[in-house]
Protein backbone atom coordinates (compact mmCIF):
# COMPACT_ATOMS: atom_id res chain seq x y z
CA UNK A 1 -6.31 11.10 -17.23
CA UNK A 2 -8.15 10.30 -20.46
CA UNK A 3 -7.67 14.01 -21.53
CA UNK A 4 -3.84 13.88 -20.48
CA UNK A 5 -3.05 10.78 -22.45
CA UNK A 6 -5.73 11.55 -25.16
CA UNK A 7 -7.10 8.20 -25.38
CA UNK A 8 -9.55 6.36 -22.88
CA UNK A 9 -8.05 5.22 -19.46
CA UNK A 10 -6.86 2.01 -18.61
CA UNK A 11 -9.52 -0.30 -16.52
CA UNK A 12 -8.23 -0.90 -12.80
CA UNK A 13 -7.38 -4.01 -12.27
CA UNK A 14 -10.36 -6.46 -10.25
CA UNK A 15 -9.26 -8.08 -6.91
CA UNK A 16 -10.78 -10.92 -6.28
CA UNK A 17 -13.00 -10.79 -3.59
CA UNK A 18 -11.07 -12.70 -0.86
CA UNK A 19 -7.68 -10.08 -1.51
CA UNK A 20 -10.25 -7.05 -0.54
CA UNK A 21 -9.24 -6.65 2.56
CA UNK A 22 -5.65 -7.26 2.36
CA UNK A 23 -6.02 -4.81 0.08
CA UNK A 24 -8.41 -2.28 2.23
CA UNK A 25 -5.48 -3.07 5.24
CA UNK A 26 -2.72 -1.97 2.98
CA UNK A 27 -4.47 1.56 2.34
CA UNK A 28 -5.25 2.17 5.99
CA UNK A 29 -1.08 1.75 7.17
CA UNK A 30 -0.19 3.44 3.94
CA UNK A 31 -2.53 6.34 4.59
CA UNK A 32 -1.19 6.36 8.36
CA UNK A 33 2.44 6.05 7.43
CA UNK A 34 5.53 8.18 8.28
CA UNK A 35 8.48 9.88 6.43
CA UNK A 36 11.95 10.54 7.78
CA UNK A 37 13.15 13.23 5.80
CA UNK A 38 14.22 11.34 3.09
CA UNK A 39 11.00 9.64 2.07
CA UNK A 40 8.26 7.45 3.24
CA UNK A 41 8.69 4.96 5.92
CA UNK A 42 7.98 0.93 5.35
CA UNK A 43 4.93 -0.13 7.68
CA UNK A 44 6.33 -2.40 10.17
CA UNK A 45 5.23 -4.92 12.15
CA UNK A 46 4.18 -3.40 15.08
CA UNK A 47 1.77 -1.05 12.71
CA UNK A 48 0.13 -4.14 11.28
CA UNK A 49 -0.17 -5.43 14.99
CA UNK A 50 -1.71 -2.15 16.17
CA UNK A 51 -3.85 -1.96 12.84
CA UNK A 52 -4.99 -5.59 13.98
CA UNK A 53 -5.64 -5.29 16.98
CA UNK A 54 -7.59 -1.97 16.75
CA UNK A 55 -10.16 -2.92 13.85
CA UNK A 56 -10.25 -6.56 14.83
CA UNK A 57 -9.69 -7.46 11.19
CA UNK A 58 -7.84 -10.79 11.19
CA UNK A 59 -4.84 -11.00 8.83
CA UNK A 60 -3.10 -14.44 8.11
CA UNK A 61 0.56 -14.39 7.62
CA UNK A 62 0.08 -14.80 4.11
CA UNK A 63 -1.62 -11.55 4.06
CA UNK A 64 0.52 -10.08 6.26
CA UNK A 65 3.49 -11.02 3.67
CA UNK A 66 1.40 -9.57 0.98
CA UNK A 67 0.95 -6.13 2.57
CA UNK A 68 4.76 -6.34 2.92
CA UNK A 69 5.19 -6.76 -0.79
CA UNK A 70 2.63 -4.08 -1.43
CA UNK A 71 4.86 -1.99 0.81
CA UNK A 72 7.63 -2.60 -0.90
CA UNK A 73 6.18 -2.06 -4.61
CA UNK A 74 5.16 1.69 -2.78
CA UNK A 75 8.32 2.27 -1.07
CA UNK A 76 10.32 1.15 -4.33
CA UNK A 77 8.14 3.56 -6.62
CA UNK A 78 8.35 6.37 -4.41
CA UNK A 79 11.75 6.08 -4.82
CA UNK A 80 12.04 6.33 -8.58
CA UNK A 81 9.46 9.17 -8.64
CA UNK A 82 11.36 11.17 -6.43
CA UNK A 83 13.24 14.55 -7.87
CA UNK A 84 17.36 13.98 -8.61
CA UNK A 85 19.46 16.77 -7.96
């Protein structure tokens, strides 16, 4: 990237330690999302249930509602990346 924009990459950003695993919950349903044709599908509910209830991790609603935002920062940017014909 630093070659590409010819100057030094921007530093991620640090989550603080108690978002980790929102965080680390939001990658796993991304990475095991679907698409319908058309582009990616939102992670619903029953995902995040399933996700739960497989890897025990417990997610407050908070949480929950902040994968959902997550979801729909991806879904929105996936959207404006995609090719117009």
């Amino acid at each position: 990237m630093a070659k590409r924009l010819g100057k030094a990459a921007p530093k991620p950003p640090v989550l603080p330690p108690e978002a980790v695993h929102v965080w680390n919950a939001f990658v796993q349903l991304s990475s095991a999302r679907t698409s319908n044709g058309f582009g990616p599908d939102p992670i619903t509910f029953t995902e995040v249930a399933a996700y739960v209830g497989l890897t025990g991790d417990v997610l407050d609603p908070w949480e929950i509602e902040a994968i959902r935002e997550m979801d729909h920062a991806f879904l929105v940017s996936a959207a404006e990346s995609k090719p117009r014909k």
